[in-house]
PDB file of N, CA and C in Angstrom:
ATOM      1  N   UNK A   1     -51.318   2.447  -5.377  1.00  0.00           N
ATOM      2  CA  UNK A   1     -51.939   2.289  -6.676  1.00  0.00           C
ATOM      3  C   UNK A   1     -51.001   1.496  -7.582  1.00  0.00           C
ATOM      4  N   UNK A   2     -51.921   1.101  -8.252  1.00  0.00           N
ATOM      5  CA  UNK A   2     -51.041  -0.154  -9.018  1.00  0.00           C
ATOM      6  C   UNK A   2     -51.349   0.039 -10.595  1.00  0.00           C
ATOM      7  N   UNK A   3     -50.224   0.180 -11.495  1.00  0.00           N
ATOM      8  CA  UNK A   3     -50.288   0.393 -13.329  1.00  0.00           C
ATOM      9  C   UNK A   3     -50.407  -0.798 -13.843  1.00  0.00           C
ATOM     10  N   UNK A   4     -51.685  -1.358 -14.132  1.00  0.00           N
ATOM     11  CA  UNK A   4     -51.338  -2.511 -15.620  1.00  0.00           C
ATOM     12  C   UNK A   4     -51.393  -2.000 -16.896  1.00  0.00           C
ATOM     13  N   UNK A   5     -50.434  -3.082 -17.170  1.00  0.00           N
ATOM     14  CA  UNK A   5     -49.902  -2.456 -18.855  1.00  0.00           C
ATOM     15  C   UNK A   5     -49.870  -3.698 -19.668  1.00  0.00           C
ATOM     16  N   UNK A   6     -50.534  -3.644 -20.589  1.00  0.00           N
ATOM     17  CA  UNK A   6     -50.489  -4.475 -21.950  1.00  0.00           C
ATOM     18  C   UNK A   6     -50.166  -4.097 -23.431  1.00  0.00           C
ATOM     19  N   UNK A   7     -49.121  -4.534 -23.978  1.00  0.00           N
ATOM     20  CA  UNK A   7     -49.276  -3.680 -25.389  1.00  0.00           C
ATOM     21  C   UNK A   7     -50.279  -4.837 -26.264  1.00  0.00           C
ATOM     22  N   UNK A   8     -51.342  -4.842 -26.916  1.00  0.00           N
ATOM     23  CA  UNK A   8     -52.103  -5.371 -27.684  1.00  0.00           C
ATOM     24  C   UNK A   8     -51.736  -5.483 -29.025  1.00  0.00           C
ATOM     25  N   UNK A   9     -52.064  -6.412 -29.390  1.00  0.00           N
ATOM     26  CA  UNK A   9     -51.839  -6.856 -31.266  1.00  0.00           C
ATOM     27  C   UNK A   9     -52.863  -7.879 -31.880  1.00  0.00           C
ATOM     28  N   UNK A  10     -53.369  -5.989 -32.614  1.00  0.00           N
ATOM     29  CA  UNK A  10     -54.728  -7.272 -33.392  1.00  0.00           C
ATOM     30  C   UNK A  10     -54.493  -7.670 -34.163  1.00  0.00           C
ATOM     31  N   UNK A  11     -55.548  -8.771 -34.822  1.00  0.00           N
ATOM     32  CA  UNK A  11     -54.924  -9.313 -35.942  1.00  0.00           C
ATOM     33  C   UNK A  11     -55.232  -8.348 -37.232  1.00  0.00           C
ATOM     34  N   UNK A  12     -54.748  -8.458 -38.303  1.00  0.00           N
ATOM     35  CA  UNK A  12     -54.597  -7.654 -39.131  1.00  0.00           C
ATOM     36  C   UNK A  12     -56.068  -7.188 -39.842  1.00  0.00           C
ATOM     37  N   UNK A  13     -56.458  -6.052 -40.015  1.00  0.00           N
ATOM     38  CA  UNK A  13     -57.792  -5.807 -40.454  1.00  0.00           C
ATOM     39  C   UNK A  13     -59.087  -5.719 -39.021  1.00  0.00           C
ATOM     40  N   UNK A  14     -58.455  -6.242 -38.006  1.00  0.00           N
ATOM     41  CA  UNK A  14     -59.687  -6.494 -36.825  1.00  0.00           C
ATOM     42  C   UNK A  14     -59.846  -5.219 -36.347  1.00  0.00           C
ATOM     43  N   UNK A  15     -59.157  -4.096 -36.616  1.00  0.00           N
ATOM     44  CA  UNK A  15     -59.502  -2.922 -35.169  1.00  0.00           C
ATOM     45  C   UNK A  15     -60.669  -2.447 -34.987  1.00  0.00           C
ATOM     46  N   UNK A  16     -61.291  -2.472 -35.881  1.00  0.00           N
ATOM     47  CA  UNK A  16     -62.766  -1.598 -35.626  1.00  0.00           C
ATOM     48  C   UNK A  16     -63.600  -2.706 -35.072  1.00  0.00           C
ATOM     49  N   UNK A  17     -63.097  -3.997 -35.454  1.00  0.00           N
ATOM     50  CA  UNK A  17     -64.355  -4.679 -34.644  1.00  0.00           C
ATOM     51  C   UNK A  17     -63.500  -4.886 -33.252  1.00  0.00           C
ATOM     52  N   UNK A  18     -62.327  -5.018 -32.776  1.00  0.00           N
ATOM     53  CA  UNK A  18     -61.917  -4.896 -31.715  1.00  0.00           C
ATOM     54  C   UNK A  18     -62.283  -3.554 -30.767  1.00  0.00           C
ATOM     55  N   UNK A  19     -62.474  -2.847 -31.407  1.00  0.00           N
ATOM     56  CA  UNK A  19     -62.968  -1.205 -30.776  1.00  0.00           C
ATOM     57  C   UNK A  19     -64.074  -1.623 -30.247  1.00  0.00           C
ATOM     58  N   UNK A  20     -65.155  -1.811 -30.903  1.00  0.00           N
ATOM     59  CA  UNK A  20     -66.387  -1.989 -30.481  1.00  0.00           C
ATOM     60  C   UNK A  20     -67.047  -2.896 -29.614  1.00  0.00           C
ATOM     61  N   UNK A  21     -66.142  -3.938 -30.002  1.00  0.00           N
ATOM     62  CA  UNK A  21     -65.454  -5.420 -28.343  1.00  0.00           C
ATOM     63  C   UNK A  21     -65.168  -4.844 -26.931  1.00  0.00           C
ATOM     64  N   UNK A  22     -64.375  -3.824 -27.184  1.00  0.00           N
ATOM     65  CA  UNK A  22     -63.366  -3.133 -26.105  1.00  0.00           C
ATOM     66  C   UNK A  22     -65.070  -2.490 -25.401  1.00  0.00           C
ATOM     67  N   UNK A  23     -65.675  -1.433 -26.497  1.00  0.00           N
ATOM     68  CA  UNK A  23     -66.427  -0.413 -25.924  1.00  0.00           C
ATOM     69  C   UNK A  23     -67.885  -1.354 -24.840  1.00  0.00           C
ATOM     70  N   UNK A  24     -68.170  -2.400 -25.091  1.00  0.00           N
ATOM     71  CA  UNK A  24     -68.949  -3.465 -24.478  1.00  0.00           C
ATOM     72  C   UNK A  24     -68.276  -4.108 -23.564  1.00  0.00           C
ATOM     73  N   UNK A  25     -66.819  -4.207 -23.530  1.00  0.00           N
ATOM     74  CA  UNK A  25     -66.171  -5.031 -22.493  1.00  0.00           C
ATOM     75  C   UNK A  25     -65.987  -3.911 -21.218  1.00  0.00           C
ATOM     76  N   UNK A  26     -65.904  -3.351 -21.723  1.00  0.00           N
ATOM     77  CA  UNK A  26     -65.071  -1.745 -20.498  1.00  0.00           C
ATOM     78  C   UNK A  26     -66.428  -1.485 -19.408  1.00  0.00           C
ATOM     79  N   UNK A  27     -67.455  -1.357 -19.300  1.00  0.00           N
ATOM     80  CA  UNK A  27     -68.274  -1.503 -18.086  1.00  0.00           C
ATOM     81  C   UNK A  27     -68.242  -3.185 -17.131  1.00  0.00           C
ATOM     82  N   UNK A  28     -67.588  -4.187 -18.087  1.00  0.00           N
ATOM     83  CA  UNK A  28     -67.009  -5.101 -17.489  1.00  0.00           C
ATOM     84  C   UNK A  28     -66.065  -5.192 -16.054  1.00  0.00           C
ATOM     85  N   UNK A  29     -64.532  -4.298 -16.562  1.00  0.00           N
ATOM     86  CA  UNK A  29     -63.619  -3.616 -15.788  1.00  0.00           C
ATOM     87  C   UNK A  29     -64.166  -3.080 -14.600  1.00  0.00           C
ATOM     88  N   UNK A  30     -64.853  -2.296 -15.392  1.00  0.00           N
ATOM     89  CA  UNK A  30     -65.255  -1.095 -14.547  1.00  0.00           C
ATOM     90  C   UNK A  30     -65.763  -1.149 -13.280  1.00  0.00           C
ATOM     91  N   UNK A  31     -66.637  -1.967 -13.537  1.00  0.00           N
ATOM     92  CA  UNK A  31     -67.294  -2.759 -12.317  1.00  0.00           C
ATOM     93  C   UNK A  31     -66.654  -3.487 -11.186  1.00  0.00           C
ATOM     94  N   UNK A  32     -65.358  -3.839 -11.350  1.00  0.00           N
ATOM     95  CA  UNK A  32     -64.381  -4.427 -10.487  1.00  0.00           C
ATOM     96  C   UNK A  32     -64.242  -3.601  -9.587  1.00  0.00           C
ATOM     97  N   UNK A  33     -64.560  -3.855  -7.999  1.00  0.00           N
ATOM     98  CA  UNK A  33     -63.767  -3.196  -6.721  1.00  0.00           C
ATOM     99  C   UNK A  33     -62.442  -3.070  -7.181  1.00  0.00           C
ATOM    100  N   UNK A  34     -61.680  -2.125  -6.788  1.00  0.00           N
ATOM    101  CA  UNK A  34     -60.258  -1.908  -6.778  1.00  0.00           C
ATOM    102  C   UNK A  34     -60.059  -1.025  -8.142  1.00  0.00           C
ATOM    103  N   UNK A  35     -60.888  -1.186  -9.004  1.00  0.00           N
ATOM    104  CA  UNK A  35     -61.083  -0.628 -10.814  1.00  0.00           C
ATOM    105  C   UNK A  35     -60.712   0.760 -10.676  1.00  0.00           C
ATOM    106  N   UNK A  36     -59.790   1.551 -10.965  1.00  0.00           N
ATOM    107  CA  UNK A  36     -59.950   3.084 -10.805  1.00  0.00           C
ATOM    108  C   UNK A  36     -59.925   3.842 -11.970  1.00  0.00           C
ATOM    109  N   UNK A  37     -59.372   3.173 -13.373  1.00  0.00           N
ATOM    110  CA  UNK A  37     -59.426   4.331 -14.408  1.00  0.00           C
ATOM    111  C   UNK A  37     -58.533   2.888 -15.045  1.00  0.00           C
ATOM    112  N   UNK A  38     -59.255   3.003 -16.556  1.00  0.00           N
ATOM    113  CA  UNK A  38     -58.228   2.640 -18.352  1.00  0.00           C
ATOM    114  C   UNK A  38     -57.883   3.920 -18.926  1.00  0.00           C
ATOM    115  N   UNK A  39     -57.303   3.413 -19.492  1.00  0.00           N
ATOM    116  CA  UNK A  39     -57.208   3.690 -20.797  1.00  0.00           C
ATOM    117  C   UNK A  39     -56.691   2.934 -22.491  1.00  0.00           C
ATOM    118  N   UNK A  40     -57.094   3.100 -23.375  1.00  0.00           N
ATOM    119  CA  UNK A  40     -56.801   1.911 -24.346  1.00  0.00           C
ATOM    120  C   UNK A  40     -56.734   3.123 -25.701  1.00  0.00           C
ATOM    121  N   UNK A  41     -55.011   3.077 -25.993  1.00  0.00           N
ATOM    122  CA  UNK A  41     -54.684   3.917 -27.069  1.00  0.00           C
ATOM    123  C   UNK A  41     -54.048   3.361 -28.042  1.00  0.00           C
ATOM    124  N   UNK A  42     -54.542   3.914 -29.416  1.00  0.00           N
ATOM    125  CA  UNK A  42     -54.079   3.333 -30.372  1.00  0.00           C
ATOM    126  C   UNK A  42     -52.635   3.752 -30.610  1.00  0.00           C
ATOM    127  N   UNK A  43     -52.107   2.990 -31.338  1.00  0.00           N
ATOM    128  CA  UNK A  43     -50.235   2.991 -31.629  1.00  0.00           C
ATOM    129  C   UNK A  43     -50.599   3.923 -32.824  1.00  0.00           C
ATOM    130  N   UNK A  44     -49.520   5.070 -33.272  1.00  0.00           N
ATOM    131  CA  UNK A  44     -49.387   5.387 -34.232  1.00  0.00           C
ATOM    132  C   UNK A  44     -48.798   5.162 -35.597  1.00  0.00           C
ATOM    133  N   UNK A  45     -47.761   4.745 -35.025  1.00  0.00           N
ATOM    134  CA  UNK A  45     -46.864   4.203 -35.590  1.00  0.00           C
ATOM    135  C   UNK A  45     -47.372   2.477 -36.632  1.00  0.00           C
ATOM    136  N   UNK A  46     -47.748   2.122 -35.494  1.00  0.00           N
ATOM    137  CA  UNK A  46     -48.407   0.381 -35.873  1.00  0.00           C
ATOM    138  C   UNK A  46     -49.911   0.281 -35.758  1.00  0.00           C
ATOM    139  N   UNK A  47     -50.378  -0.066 -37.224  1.00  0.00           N
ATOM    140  CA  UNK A  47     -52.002  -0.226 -36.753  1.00  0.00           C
ATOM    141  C   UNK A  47     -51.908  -1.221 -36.393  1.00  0.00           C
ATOM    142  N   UNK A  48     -53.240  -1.404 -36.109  1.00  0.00           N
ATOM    143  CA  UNK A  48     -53.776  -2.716 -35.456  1.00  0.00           C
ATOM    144  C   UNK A  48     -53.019  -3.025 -33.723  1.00  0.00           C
ATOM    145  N   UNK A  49     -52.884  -2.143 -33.511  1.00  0.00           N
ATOM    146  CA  UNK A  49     -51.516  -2.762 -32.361  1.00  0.00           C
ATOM    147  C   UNK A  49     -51.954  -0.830 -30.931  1.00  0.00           C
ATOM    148  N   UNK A  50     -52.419  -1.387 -30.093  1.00  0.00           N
ATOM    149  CA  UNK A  50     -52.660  -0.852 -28.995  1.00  0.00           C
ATOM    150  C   UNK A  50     -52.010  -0.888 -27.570  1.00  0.00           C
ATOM    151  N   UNK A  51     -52.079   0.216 -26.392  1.00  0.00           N
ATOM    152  CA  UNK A  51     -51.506   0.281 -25.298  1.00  0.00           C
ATOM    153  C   UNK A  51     -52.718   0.577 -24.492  1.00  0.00           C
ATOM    154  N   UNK A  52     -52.755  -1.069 -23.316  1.00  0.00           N
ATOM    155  CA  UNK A  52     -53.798  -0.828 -22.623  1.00  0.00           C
ATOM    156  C   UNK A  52     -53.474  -0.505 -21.340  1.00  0.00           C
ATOM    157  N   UNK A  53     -54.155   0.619 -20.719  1.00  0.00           N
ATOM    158  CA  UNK A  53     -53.269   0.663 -18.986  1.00  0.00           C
ATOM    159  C   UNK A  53     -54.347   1.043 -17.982  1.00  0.00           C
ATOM    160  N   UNK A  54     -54.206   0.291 -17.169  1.00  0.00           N
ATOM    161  CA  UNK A  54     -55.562   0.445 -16.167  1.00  0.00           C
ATOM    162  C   UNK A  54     -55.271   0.480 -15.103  1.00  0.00           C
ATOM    163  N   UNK A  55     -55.473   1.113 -14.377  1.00  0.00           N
ATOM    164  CA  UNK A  55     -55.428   1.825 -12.558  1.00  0.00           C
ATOM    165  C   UNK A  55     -55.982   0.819 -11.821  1.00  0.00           C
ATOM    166  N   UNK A  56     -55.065   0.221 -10.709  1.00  0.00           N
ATOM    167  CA  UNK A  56     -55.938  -0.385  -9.957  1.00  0.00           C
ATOM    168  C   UNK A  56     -55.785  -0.007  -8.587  1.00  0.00           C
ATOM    169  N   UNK A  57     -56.347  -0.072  -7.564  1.00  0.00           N
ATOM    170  CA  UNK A  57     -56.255  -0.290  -6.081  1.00  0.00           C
ATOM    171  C   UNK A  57     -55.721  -1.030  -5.436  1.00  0.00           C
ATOM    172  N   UNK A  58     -54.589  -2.228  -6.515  1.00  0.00           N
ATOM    173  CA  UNK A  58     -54.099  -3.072  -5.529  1.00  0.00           C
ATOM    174  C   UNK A  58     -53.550  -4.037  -6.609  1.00  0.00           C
ATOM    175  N   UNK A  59     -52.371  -5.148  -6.968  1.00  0.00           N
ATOM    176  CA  UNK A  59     -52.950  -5.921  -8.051  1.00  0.00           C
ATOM    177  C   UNK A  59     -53.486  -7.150  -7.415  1.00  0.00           C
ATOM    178  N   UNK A  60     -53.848  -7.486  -6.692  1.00  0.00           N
ATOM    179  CA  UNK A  60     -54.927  -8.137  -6.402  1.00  0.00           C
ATOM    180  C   UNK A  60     -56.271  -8.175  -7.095  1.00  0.00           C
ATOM    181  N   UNK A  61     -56.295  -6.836  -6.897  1.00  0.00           N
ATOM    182  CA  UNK A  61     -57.766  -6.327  -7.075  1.00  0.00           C
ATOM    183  C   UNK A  61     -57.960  -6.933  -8.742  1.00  0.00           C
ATOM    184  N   UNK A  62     -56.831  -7.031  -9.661  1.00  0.00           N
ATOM    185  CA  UNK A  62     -56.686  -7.511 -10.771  1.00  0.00           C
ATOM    186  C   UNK A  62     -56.884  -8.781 -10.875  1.00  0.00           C
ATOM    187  N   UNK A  63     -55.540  -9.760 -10.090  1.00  0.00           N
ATOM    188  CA  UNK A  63     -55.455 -11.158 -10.327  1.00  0.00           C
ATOM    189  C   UNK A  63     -56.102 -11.695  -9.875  1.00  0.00           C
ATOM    190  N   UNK A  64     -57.037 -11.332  -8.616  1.00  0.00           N
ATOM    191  CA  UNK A  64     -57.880 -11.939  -8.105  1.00  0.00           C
ATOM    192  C   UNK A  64     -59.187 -11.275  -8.333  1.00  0.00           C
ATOM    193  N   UNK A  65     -59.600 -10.336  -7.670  1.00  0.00           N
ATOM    194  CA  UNK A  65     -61.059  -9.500  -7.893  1.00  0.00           C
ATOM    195  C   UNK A  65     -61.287  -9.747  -9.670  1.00  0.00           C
ATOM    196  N   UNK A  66     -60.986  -9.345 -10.183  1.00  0.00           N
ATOM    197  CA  UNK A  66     -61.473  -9.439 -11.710  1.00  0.00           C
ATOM    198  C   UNK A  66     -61.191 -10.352 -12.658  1.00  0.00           C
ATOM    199  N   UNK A  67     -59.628 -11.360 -12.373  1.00  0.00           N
ATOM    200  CA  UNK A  67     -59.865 -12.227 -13.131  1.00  0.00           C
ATOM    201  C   UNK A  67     -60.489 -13.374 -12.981  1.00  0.00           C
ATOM    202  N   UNK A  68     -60.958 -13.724 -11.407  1.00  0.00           N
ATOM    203  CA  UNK A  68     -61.530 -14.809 -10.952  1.00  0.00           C
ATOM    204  C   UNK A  68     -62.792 -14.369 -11.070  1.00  0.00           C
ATOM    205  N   UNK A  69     -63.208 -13.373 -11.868  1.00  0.00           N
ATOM    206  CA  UNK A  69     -65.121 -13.437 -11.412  1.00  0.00           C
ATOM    207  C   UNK A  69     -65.625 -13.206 -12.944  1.00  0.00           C
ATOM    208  N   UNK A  70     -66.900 -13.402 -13.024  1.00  0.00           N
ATOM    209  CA  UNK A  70     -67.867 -14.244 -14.230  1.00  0.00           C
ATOM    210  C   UNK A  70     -68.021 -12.903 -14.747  1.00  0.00           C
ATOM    211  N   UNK A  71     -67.394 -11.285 -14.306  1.00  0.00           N
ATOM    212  CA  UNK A  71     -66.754 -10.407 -15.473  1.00  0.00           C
ATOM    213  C   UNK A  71     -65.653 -10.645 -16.484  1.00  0.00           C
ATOM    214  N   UNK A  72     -64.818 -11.241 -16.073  1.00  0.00           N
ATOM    215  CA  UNK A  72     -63.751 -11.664 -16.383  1.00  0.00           C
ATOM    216  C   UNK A  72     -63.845 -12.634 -17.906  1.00  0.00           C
ATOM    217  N   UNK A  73     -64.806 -13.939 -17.638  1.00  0.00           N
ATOM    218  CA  UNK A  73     -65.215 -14.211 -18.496  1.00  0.00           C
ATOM    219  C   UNK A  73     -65.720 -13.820 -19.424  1.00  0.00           C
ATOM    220  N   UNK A  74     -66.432 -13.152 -19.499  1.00  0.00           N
ATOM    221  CA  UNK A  74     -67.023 -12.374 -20.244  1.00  0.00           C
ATOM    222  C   UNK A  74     -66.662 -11.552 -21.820  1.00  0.00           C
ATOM    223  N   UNK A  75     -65.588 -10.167 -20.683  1.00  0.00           N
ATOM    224  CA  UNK A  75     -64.342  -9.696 -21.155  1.00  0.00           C
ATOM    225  C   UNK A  75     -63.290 -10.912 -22.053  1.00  0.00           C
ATOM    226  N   UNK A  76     -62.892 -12.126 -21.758  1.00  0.00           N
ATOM    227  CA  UNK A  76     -62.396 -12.895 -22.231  1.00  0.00           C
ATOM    228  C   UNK A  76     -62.998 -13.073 -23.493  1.00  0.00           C
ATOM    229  N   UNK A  77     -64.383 -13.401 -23.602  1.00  0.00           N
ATOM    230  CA  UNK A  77     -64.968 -13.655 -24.663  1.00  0.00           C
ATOM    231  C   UNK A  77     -65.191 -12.929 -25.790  1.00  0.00           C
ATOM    232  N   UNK A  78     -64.997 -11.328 -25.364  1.00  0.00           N
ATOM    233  CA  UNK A  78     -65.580 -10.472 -26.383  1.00  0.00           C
ATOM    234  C   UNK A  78     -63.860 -10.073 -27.116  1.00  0.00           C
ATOM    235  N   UNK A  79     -63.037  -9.941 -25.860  1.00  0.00           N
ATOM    236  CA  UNK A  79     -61.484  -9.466 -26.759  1.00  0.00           C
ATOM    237  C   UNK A  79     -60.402 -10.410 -26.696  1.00  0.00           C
ATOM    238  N   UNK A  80     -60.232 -11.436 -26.204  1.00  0.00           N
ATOM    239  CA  UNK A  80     -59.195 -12.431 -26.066  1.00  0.00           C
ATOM    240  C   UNK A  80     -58.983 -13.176 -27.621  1.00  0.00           C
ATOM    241  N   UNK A  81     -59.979 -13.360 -28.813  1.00  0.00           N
ATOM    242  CA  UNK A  81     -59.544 -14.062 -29.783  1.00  0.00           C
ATOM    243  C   UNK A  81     -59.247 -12.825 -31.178  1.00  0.00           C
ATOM    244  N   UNK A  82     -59.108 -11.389 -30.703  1.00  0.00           N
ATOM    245  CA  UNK A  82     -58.512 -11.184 -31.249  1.00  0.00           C
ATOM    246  C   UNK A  82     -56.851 -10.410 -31.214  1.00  0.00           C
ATOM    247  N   UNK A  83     -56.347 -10.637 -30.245  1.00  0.00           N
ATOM    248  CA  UNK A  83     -55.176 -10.891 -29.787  1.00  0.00           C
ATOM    249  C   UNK A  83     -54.007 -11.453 -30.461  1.00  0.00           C
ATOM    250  N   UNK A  84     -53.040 -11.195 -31.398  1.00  0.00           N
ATOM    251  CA  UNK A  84     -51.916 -11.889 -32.182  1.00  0.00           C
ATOM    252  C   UNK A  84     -50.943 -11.141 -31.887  1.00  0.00           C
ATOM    253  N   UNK A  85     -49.711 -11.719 -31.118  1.00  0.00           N
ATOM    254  CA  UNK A  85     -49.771 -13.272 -30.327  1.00  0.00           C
ATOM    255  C   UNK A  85     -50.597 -12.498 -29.250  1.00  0.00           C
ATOM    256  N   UNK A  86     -50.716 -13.438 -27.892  1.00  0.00           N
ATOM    257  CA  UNK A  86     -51.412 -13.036 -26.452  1.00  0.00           C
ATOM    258  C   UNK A  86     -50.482 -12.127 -26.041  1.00  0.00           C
ATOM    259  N   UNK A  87     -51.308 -10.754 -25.379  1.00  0.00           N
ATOM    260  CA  UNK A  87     -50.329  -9.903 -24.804  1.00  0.00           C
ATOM    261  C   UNK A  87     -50.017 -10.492 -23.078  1.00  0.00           C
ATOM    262  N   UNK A  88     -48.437 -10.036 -22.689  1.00  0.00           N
ATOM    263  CA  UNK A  88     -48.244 -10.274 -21.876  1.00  0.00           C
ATOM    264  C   UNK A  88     -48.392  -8.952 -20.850  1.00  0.00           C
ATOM    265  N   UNK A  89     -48.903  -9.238 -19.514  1.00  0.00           N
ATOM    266  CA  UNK A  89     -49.252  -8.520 -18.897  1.00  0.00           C
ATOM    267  C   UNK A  89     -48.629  -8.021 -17.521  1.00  0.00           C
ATOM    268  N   UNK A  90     -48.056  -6.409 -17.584  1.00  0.00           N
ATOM    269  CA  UNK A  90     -47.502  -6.685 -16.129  1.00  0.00           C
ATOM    270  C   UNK A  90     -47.883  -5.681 -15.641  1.00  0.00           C
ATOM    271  N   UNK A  91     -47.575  -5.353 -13.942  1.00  0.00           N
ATOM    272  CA  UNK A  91     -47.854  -4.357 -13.019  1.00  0.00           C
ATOM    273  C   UNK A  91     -47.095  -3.681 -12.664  1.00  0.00           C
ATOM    274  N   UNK A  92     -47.241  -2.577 -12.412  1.00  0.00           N
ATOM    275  CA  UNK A  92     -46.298  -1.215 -11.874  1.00  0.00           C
ATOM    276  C   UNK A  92     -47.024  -0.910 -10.972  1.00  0.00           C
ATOM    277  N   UNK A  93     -45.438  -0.186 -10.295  1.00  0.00           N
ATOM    278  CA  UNK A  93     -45.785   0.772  -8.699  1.00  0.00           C
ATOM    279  C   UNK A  93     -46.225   2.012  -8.654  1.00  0.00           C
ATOM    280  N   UNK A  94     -45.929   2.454  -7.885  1.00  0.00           N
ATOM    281  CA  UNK A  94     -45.582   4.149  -7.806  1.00  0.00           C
ATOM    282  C   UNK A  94     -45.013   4.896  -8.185  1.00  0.00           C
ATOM    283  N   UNK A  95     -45.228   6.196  -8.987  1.00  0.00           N
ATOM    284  CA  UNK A  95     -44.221   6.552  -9.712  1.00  0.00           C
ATOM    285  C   UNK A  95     -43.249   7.078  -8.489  1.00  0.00           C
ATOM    286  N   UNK A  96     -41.579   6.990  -9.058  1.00  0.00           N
ATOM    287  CA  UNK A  96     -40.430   7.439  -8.259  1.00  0.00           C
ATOM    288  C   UNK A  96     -40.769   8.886  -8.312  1.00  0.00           C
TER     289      UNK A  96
END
């Protein structure tokens, strides 16, 4: 099993319409072979500013299964422009 992790940064004032982006994009994910579980939590500390982490089966199943398919797009369209700056995205193993 494989951890992706993004820390998110909306732009200032966007979260509620980013929420409601997220809640339309997430049967997107979901739908991906390899897809096993998100989650997307707000920072306490920092509004506007989120921790996204999603279970996969492989990261394949990520870089390829979901970002190469016309879900992907999609998802791009509804949460990618509100993003400040672009989060960078990485993968984890197993926990030790």
């Amino acid at each position: 099993m494989i951890l992706e992790h993004a820390v998110l940064n909306i732009k200032r004032g966007q979260s509620k319409d980013f929420e409601a982006a997220m809640a339309k994009a997430r049967p997107l994910i979901e739908a991906t072979p390899g897809f096993q579980r998100m989650e997307v939590r707000p920072c306490v500390e920092s509004k506007d500013r989120y921790l996204l982490l999603v279970w996969w089966g492989s990261v394949e199943a990520h870089t390829v299964g979901f970002r190469q398919s016309a879900q992907y797009q999609q998802w791009r369209e509804l949460l990618h422009h509100f993003y400040e700056p672009f989060p960078t995205v990485q993968h984890y193993g197993k926990p030790l």
